[in-house]
N, C-alpha and C. Protein backbone atom coordinates (compact mmCIF):
# COMPACT_ATOMS: atom_id res chain seq x y z
N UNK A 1 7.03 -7.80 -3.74
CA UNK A 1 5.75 -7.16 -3.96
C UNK A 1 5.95 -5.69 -4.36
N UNK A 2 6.87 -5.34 -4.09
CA UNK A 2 7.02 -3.46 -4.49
C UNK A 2 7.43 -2.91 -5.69
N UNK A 3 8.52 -3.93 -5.95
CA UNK A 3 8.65 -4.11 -7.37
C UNK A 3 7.61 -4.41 -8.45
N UNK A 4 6.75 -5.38 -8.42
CA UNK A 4 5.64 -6.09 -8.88
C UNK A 4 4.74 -4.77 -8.85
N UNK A 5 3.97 -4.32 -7.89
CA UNK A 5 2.75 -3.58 -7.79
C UNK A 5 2.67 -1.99 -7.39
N UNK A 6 4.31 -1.55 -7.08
CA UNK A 6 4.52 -0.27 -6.38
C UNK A 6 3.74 0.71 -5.68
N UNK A 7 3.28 -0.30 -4.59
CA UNK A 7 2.87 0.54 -3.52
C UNK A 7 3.41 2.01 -3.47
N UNK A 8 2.42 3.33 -3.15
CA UNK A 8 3.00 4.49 -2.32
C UNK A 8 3.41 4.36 -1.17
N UNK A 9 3.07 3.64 -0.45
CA UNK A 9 2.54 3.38 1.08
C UNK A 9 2.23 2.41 1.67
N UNK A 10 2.36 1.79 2.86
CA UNK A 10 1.97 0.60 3.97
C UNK A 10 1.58 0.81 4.78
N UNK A 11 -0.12 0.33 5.28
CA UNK A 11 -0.26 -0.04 6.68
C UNK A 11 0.15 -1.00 7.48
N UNK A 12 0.41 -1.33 8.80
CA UNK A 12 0.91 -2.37 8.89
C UNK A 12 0.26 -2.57 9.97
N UNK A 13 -0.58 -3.42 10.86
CA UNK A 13 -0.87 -3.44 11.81
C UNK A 13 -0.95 -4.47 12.90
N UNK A 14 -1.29 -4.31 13.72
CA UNK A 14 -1.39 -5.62 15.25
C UNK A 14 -2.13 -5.36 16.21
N UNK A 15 -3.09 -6.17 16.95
CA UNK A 15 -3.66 -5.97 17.54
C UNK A 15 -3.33 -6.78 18.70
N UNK A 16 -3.14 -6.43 20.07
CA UNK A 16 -2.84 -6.85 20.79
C UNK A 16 -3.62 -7.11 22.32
N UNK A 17 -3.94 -7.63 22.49
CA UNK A 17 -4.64 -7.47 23.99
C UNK A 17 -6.37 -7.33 23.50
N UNK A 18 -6.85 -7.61 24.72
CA UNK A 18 -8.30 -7.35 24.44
C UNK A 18 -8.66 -5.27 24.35
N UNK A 19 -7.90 -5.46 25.48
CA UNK A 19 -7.78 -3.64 25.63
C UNK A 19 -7.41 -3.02 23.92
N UNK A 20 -7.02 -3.69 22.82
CA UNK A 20 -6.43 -3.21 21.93
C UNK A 20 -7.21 -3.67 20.72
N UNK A 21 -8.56 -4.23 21.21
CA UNK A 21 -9.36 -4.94 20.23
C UNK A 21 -9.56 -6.21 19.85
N UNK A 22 -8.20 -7.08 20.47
CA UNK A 22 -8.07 -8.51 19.63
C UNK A 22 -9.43 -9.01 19.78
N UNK A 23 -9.78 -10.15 19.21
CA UNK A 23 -10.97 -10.31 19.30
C UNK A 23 -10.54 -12.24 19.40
N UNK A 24 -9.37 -12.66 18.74
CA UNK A 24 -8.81 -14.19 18.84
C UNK A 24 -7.60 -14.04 19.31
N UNK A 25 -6.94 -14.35 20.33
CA UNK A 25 -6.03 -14.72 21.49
C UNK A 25 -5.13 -15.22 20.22
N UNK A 26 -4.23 -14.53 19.30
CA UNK A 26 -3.06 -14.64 18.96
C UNK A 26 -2.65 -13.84 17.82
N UNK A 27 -1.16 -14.23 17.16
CA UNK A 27 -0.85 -12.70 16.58
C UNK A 27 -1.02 -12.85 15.24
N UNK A 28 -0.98 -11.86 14.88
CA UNK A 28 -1.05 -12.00 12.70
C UNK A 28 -0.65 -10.51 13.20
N UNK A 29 0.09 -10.31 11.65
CA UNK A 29 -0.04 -8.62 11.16
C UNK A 29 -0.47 -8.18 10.02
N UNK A 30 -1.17 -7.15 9.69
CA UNK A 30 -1.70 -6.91 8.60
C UNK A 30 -0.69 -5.91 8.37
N UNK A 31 0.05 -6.27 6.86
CA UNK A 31 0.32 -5.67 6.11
C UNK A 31 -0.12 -5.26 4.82
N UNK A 32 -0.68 -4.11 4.54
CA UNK A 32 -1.43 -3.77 3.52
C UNK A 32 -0.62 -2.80 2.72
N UNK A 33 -0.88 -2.62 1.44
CA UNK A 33 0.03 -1.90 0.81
C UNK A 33 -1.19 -0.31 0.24
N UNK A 34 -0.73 0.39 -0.22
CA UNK A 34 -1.51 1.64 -0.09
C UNK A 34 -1.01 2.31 -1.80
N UNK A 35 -2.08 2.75 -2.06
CA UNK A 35 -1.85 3.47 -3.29
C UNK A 35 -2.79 5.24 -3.11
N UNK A 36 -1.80 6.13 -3.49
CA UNK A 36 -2.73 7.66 -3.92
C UNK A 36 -4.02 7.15 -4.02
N UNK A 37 -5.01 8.07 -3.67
CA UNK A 37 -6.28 7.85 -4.61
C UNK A 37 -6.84 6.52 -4.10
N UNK A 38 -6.56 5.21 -3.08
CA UNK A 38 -7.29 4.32 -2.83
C UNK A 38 -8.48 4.14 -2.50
N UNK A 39 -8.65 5.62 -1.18
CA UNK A 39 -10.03 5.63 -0.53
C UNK A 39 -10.05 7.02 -0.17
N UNK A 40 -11.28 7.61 -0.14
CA UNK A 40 -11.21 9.28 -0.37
C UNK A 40 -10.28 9.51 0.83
N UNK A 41 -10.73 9.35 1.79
CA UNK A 41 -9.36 9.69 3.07
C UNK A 41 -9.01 8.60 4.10
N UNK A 42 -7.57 8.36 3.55
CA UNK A 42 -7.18 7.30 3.83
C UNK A 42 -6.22 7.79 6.08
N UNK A 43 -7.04 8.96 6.29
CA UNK A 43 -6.84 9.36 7.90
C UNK A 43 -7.69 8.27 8.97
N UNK A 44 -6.54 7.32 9.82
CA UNK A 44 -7.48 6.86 10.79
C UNK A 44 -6.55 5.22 10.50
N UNK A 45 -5.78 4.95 9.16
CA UNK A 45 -5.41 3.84 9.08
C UNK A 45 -6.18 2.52 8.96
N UNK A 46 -5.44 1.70 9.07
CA UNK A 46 -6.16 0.07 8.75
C UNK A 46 -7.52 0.24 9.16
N UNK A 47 -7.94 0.71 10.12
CA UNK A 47 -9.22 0.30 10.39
C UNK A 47 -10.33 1.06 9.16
N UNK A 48 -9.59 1.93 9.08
CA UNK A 48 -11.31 2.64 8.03
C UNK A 48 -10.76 2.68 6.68
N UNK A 49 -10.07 1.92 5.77
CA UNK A 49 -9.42 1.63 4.94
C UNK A 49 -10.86 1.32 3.80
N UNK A 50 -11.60 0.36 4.48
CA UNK A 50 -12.85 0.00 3.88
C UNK A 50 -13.74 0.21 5.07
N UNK A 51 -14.42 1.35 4.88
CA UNK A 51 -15.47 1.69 5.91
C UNK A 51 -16.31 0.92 6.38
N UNK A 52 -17.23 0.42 5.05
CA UNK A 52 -17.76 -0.37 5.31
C UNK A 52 -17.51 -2.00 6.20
N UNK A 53 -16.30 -2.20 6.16
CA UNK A 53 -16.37 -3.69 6.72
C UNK A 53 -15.26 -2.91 8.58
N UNK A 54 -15.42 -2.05 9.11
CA UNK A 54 -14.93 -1.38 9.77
C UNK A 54 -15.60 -1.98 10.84
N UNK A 55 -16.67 -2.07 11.20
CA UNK A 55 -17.56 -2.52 12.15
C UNK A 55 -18.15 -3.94 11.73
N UNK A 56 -17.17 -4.84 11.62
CA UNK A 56 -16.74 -6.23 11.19
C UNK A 56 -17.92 -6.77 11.95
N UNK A 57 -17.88 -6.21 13.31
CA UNK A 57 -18.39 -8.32 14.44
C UNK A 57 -20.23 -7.81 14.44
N UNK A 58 -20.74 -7.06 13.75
CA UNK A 58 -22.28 -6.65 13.54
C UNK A 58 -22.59 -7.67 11.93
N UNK A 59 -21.31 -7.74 11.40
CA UNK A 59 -21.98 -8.75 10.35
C UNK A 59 -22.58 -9.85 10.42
């Protein structure tokens, strides 16, 4: 994939525990790849990446 699309950058994330947000009792990781310029400020990581879908479980 880096070759292919040359990411600047990776988020990578996990959520663990209820204390940590999980919301389904098992693991995945999000690996996301990051480019300059994606989202005006990309401070705060995976979660506010897309603001809008940030506050997911109100949909």
């Amino acid at each position: 994939m880096t070759q292919q699309y040359a990411p600047d950058g990776y988020n990578i994330g996990i959520n663990d525990g209820l204390a940590a947000g999980q919301t389904v009792m098992h693991l995945h990781i999000h690996l996301i790849p990051r480019y300059t310029g994606d989202c005006t400020d990309p401070r705060g990581g995976v979660r506010w990446i897309f603001p809008e879908k940030a506050v997911y479980w109100l949909s």
